[in-house]
N, C-alpha and C. Protein backbone atom coordinates (compact mmCIF):
# COMPACT_ATOMS: atom_id res chain seq x y z
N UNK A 1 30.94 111.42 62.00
CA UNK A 1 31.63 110.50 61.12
C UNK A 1 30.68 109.38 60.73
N UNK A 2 30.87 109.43 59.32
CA UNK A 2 29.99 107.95 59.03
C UNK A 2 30.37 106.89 59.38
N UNK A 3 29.24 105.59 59.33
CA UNK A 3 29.87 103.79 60.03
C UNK A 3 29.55 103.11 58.53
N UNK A 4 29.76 101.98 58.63
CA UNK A 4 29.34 101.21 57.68
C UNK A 4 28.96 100.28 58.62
N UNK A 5 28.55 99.47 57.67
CA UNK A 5 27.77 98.07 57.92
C UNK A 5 28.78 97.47 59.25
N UNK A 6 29.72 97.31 59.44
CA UNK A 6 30.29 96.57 59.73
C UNK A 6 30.66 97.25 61.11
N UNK A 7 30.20 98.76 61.41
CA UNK A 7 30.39 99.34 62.63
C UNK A 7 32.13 100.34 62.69
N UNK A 8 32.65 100.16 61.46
CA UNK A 8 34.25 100.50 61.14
C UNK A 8 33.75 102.10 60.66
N UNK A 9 34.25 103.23 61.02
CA UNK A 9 34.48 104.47 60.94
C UNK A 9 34.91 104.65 59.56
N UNK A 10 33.88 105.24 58.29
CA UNK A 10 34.56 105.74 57.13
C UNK A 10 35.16 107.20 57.10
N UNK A 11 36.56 106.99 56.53
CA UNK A 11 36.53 108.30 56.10
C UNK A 11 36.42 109.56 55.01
N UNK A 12 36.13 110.91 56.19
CA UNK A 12 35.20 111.66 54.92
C UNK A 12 36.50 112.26 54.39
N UNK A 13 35.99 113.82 53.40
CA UNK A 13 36.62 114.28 52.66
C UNK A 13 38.35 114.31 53.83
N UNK A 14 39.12 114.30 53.34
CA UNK A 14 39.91 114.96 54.24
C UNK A 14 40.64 116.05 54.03
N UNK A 15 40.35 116.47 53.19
CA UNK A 15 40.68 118.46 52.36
C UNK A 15 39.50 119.18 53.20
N UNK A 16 38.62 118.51 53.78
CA UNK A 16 37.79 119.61 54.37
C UNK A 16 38.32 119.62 56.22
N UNK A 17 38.62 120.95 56.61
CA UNK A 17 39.05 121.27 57.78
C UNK A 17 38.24 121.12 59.14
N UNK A 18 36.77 120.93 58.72
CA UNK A 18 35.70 120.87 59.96
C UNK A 18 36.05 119.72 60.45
N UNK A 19 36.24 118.79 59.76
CA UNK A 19 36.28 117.34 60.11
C UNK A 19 37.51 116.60 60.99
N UNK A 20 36.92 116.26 62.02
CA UNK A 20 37.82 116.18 62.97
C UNK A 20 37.89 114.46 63.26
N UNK A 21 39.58 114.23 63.01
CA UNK A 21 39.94 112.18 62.96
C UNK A 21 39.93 112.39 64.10
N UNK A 22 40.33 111.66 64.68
CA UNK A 22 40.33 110.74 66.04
C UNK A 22 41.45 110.56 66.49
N UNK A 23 41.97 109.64 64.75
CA UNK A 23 43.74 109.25 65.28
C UNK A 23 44.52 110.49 64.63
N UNK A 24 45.70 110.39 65.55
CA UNK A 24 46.59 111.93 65.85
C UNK A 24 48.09 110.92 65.11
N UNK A 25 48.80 111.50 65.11
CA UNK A 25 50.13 110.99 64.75
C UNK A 25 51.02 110.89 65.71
N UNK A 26 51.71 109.78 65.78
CA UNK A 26 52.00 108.57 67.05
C UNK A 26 53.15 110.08 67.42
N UNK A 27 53.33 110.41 68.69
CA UNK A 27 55.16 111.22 69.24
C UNK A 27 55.65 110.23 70.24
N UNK A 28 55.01 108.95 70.66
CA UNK A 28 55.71 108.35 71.64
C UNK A 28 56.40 109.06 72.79
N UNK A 29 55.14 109.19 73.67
CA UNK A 29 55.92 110.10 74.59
C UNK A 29 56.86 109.41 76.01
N UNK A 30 56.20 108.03 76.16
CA UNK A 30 57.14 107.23 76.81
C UNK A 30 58.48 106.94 76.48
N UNK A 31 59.05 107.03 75.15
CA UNK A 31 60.31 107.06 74.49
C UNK A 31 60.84 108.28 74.97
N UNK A 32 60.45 109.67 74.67
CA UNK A 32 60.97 110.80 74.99
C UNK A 32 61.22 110.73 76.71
N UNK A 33 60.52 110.41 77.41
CA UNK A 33 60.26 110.51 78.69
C UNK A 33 61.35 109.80 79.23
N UNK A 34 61.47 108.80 78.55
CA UNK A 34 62.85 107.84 79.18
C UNK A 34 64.01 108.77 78.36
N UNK A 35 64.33 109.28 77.08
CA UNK A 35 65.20 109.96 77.13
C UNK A 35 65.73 110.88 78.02
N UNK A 36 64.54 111.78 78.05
CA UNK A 36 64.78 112.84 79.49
C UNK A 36 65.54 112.46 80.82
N UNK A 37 65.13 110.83 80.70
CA UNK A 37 65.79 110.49 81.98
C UNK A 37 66.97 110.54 81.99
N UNK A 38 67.45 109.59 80.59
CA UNK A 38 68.85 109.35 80.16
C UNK A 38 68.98 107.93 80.15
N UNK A 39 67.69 107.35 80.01
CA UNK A 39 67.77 105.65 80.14
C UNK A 39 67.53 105.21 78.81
N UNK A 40 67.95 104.39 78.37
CA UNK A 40 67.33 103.62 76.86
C UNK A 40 66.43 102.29 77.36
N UNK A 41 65.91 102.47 76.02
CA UNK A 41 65.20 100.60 76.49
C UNK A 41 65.45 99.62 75.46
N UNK A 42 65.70 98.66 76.15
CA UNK A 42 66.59 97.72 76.18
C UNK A 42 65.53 96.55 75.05
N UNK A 43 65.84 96.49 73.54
CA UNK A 43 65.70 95.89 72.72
C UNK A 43 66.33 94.68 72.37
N UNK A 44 65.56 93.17 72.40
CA UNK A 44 65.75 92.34 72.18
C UNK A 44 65.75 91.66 70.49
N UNK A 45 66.17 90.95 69.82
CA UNK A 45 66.11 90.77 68.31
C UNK A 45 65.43 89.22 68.77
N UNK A 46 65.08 88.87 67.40
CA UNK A 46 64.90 87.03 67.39
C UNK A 46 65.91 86.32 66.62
N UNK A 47 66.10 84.97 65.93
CA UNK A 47 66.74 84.47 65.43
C UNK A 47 67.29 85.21 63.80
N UNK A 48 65.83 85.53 63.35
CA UNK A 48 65.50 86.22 61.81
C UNK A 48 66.37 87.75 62.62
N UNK A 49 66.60 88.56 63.07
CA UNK A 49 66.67 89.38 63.39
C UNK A 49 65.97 90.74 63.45
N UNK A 50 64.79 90.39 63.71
CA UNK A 50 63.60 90.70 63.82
C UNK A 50 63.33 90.98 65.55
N UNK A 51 63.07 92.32 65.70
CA UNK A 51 62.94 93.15 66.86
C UNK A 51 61.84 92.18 67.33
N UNK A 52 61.55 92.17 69.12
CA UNK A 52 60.55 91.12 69.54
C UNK A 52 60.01 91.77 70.75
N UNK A 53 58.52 91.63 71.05
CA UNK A 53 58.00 91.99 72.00
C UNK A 53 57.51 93.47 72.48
N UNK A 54 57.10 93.77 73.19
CA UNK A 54 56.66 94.87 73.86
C UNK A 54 57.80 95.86 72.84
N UNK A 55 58.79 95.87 73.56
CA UNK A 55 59.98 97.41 73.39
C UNK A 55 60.38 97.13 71.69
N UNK A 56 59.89 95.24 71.03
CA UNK A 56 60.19 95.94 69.92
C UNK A 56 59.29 96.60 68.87
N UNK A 57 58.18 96.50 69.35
CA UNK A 57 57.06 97.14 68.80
C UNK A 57 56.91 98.58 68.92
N UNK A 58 57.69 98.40 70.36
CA UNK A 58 58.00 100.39 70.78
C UNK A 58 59.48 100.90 69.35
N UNK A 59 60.55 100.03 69.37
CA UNK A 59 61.23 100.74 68.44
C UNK A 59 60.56 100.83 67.21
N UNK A 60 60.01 99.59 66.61
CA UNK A 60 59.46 99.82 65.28
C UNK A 60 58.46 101.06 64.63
N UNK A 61 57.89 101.25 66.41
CA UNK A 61 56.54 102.46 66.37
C UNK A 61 57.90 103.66 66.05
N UNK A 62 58.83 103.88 67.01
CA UNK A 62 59.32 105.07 66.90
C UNK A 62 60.32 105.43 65.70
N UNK A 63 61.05 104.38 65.07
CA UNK A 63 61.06 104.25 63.75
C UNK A 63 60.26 105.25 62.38
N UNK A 64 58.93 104.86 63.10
CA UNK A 64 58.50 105.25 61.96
C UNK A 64 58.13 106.41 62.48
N UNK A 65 57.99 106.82 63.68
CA UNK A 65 57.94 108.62 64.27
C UNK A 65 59.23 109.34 63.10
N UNK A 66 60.40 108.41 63.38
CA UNK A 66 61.40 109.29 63.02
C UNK A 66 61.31 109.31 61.55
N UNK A 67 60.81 108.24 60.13
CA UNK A 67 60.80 108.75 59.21
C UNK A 67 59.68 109.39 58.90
N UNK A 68 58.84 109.62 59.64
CA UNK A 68 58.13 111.27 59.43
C UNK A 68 58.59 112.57 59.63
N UNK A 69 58.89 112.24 60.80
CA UNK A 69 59.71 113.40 61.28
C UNK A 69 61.04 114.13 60.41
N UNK A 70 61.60 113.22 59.97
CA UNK A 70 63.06 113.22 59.57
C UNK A 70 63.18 113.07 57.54
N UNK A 71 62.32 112.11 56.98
CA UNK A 71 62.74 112.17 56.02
C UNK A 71 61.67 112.90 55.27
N UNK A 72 62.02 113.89 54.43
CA UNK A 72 61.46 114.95 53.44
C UNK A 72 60.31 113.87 52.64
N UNK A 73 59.13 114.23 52.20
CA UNK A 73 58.11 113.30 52.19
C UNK A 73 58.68 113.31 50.04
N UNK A 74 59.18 114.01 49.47
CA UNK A 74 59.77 114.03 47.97
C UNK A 74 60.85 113.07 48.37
N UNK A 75 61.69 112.66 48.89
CA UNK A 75 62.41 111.70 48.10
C UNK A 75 61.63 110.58 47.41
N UNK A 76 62.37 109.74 46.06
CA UNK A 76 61.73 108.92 45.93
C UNK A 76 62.39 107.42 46.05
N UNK A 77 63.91 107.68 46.52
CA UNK A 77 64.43 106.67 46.55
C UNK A 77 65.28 106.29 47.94
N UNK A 78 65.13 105.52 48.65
CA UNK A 78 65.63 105.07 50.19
C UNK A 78 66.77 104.90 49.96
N UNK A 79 67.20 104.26 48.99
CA UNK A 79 68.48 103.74 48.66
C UNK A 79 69.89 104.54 48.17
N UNK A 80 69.62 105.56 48.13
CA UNK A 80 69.83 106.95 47.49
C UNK A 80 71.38 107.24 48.45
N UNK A 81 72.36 107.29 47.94
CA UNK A 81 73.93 107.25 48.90
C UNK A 81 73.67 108.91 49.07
N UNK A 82 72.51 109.59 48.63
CA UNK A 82 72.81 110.97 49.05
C UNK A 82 71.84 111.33 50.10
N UNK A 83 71.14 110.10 50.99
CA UNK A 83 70.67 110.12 52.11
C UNK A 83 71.66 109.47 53.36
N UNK A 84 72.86 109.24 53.04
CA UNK A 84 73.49 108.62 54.17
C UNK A 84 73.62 110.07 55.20
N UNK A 85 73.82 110.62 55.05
CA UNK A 85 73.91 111.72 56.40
C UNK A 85 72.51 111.48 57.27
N UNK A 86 71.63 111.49 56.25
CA UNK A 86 69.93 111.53 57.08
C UNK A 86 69.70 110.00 57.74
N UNK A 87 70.80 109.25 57.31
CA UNK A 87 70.39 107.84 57.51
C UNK A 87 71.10 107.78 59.33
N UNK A 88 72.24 108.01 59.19
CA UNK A 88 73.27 108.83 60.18
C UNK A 88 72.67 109.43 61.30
N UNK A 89 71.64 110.23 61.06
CA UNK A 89 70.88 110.91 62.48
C UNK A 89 69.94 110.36 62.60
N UNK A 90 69.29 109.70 61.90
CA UNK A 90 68.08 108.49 62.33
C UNK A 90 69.15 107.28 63.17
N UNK A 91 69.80 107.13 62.44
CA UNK A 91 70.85 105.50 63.23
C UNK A 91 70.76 106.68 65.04
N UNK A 92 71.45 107.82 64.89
CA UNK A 92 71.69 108.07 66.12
C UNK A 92 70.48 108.54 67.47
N UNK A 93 69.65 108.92 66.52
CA UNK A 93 68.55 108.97 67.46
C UNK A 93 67.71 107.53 67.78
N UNK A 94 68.04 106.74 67.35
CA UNK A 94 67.51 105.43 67.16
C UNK A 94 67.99 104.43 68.89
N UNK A 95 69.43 104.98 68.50
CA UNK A 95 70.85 104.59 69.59
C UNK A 95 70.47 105.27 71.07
N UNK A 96 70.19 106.62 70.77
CA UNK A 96 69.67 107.26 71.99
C UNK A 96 68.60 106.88 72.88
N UNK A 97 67.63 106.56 72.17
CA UNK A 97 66.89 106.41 72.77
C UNK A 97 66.25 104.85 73.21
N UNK A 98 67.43 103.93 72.24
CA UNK A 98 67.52 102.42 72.47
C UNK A 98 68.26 101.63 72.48
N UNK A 99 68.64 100.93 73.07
CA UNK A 99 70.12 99.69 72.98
C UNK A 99 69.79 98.53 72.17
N UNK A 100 70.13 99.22 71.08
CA UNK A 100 70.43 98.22 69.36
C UNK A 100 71.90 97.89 69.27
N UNK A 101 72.18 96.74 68.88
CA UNK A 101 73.67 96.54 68.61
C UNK A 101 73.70 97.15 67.30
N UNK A 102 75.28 97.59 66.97
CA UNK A 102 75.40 97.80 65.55
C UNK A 102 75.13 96.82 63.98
N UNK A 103 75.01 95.45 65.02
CA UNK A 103 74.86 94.48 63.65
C UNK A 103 73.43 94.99 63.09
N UNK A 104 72.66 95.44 64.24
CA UNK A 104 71.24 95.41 63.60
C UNK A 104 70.39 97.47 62.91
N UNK A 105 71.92 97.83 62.72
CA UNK A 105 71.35 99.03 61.70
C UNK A 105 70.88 98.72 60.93
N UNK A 106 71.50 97.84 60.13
CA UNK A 106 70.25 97.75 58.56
C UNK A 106 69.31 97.43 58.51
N UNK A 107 68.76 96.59 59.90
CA UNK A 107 67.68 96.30 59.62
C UNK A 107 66.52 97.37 60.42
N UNK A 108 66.80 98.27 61.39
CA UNK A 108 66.55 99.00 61.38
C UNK A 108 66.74 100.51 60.79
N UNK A 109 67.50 100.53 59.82
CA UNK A 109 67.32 101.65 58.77
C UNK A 109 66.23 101.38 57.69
N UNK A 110 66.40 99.94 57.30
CA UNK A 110 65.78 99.25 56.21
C UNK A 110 64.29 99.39 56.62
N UNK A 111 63.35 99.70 57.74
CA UNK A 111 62.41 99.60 58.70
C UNK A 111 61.95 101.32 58.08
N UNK A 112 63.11 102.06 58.12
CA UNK A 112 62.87 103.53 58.19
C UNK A 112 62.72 103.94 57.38
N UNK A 113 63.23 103.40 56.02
CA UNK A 113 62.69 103.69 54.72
C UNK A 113 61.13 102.51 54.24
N UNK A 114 61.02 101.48 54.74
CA UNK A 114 59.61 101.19 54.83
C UNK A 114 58.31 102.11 54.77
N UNK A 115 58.92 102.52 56.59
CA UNK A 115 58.03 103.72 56.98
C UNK A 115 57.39 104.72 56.40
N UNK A 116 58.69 105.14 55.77
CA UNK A 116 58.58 106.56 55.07
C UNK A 116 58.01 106.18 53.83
N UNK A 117 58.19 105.57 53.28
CA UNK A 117 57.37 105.02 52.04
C UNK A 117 55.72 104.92 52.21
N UNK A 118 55.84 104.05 53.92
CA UNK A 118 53.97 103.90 53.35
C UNK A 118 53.49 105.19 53.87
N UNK A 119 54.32 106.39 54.18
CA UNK A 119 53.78 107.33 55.02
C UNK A 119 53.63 108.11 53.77
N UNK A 120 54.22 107.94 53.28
CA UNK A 120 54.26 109.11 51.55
C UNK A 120 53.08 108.27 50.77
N UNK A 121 52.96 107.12 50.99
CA UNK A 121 52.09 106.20 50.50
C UNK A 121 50.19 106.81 50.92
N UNK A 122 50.33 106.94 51.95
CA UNK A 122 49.22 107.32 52.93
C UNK A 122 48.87 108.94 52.73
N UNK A 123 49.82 109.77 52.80
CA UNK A 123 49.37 110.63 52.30
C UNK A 123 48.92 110.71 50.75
N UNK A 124 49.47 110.43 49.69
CA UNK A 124 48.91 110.03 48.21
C UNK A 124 47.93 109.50 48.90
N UNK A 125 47.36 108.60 49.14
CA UNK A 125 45.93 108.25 48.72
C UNK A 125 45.11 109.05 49.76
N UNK A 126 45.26 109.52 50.70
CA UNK A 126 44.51 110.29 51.56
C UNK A 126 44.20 111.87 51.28
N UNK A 127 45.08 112.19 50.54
CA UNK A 127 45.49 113.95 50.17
C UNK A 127 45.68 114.18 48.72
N UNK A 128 45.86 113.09 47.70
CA UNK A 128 46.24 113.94 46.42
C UNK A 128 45.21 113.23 45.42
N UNK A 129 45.74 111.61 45.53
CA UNK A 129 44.77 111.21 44.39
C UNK A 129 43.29 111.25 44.14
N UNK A 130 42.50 111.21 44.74
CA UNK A 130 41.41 111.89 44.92
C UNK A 130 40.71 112.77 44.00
N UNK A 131 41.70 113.90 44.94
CA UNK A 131 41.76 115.14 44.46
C UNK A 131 43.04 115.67 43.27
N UNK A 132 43.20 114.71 42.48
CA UNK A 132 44.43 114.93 41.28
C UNK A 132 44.18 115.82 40.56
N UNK A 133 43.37 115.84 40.45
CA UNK A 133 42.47 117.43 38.93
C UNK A 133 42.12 118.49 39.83
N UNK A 134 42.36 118.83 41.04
CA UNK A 134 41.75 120.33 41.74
C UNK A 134 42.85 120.83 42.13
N UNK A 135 42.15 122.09 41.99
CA UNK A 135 43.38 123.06 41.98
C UNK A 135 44.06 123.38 43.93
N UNK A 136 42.96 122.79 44.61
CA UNK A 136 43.43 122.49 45.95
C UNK A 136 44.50 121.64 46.18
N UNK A 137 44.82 120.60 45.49
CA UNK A 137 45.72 119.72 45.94
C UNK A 137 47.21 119.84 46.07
N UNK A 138 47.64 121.38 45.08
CA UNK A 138 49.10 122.01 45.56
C UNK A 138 48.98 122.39 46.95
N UNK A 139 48.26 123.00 47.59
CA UNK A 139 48.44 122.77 49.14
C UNK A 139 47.96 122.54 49.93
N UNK A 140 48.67 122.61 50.87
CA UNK A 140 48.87 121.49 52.43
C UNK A 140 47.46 121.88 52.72
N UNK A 141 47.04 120.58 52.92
CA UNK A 141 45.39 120.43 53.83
C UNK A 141 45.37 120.43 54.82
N UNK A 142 44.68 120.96 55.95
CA UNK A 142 44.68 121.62 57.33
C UNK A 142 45.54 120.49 57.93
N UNK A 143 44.81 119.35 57.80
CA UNK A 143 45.09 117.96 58.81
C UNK A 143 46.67 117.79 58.49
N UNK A 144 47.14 117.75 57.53
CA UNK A 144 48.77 117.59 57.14
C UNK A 144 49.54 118.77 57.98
N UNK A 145 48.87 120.45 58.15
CA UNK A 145 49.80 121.21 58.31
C UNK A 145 49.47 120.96 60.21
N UNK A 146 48.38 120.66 60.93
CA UNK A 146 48.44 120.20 62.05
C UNK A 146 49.11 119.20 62.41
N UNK A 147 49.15 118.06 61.83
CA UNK A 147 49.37 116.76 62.60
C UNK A 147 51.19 116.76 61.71
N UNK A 148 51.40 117.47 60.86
CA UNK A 148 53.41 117.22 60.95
C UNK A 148 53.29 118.78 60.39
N UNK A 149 53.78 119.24 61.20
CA UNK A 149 54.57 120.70 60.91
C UNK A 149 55.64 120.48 60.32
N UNK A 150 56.23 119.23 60.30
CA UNK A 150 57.90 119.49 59.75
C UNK A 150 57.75 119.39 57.97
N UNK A 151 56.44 119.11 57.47
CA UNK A 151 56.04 119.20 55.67
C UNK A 151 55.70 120.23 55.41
N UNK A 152 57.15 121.15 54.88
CA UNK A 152 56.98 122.50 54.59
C UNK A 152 56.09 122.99 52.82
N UNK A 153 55.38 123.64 52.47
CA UNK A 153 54.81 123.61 52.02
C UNK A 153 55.59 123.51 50.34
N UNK A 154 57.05 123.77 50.49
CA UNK A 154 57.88 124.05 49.42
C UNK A 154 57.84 122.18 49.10
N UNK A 155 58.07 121.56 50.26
CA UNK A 155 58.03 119.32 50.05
C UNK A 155 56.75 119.46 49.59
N UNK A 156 55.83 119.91 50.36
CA UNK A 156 54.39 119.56 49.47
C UNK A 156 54.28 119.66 47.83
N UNK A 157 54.77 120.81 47.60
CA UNK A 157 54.76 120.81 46.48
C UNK A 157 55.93 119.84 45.32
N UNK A 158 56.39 119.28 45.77
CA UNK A 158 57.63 118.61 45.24
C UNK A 158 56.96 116.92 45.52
N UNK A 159 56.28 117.13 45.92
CA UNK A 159 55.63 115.72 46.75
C UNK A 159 54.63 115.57 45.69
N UNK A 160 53.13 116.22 45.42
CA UNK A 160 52.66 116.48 44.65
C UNK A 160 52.82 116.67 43.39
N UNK A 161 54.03 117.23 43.08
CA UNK A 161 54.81 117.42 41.69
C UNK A 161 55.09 116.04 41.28
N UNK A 162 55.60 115.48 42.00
CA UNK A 162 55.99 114.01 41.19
C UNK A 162 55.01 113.28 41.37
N UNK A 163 53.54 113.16 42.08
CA UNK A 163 53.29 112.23 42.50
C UNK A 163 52.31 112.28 41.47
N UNK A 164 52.05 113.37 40.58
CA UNK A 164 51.03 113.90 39.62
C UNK A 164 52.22 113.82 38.06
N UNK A 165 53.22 113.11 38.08
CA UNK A 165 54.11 112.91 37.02
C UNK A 165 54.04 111.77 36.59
N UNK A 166 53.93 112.04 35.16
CA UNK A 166 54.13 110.48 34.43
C UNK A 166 54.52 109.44 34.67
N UNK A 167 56.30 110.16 35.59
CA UNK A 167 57.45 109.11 35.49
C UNK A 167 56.59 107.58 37.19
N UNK A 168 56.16 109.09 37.92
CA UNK A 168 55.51 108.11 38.76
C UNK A 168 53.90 107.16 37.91
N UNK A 169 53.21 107.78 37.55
CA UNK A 169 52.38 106.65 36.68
C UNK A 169 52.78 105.48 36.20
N UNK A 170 53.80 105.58 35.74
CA UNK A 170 54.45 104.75 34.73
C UNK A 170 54.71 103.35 36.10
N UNK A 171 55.51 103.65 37.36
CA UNK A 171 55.61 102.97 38.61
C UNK A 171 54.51 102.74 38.80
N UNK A 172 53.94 103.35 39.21
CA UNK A 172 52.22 103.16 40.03
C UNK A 172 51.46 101.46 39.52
N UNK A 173 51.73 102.01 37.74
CA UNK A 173 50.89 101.47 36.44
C UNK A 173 51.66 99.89 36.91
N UNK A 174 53.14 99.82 36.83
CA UNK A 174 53.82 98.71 36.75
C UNK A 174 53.42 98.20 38.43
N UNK A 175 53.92 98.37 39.46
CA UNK A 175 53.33 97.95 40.54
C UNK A 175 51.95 97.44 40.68
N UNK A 176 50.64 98.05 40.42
CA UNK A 176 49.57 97.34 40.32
C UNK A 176 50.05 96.27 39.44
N UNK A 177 50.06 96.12 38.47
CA UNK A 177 50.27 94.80 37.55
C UNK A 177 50.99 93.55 38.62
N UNK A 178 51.97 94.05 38.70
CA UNK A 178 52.99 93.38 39.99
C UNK A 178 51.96 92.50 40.76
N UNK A 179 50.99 93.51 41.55
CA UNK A 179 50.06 93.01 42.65
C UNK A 179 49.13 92.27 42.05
N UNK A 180 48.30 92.45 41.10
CA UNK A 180 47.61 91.51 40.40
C UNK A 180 47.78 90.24 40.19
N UNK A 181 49.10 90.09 39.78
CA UNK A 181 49.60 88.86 39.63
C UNK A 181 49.94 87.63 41.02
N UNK A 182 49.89 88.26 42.27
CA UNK A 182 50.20 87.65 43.25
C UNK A 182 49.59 86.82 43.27
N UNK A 183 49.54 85.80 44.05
CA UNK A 183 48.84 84.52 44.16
C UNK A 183 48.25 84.26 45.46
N UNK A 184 49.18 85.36 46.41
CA UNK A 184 48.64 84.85 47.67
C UNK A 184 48.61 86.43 48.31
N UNK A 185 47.55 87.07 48.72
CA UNK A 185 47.99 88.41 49.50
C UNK A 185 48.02 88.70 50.97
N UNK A 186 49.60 88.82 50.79
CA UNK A 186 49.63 88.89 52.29
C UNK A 186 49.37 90.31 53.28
N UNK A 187 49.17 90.14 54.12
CA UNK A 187 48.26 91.11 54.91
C UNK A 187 48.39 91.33 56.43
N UNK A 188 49.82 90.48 56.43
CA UNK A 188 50.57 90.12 57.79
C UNK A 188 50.91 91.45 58.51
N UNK A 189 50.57 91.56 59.76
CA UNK A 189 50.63 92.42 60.63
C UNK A 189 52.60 92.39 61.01
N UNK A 190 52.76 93.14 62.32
CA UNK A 190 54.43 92.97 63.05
C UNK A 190 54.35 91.40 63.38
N UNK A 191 53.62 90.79 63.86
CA UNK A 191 53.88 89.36 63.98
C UNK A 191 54.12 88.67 62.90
């Protein structure tokens, strides 16, 4: 793997299969492990209602396990009343495996469509745009079909389909503008 100046790991092609990352995609196995037991862990909020500390950094991490796991990488809208069932088994695996009060679903659902956004986000710039004009980019690149088995190659293509569509350009086009205009860019971590 190449360095730069700065000693930070660039990355190479990632359509090519020799090339082996480092980082794997989070399964939180201490979460599962306490499921097995049958114990949850015990999540604290702050005033903002904003998850805090150690376990809430563990829900926020597993959060976003679950909108990988769970939400189809083609939707394009979170808000969508024809995701409440999917919203429904995220709330419940959420419950299982943590003691959230009910006041604070939305803000952990609202967390889960974040997720899934910059994860659809991350793949676009890691897997398609790039490579927008090759005829490789309808399918799944080794590293995608290793690291989430659950992106069947039928989402890839539906993923790709829109993400190579006008209607998304037209977003893309308006969002940069959006960001341009900011005044201040923030770059704020979970704290």
């Amino acid at each position: 793997m190449e360095h730069s100046k700065k000693g930070r790991a660039r990355r190479r092609n990632p359509m090519d299969p020799t090339v082996e990352g480092k980082r794997r995609a989070t399964i939180m196995k201490r979460v599962h492990m306490a499921r097995k037991r049958g114990e949850r862990i015990q999540v604290t909020f702050d005033e903002k209602g904003q998850p805090e500390g150690k376990h809430g950094d563990e829900l926020m991490s597993w959060i976003g396990v679950l909108a990988r796991e769970h939400v189809p990488i083609w939707i394009q809208d979170w808000r969508s009343r024809d995701l409440d069932g999917l919203k429904e088994i995220i709330w419940k695996e959420t419950v299982t495996s943590f003691t959230v009060e009910e006041s604070f679903r939305n803000t952990c659902l609202k967390s889960c469509g974040e997720a899934a956004r910059n994860f659809r986000y991350d793949l676009y710039k890691t897997f398609v745009e790039e490579f927008i004009n090759e005829e490789s980019v309808w399918t799944r690149p080794k590293k995608v079909i290793d690291n989430y088995p659950n992106i069947e190659e039928e989402d890839w293509m539906k993923f790709v389909q829109y993400r190579t569509s006008s209607q998304f350009q037209q977003l893309s086009d308006r969002g940069s503008e959006i960001r341009t205009n900011n005044e201040y860019s923030s770059r704020g971590g979970r704290d």
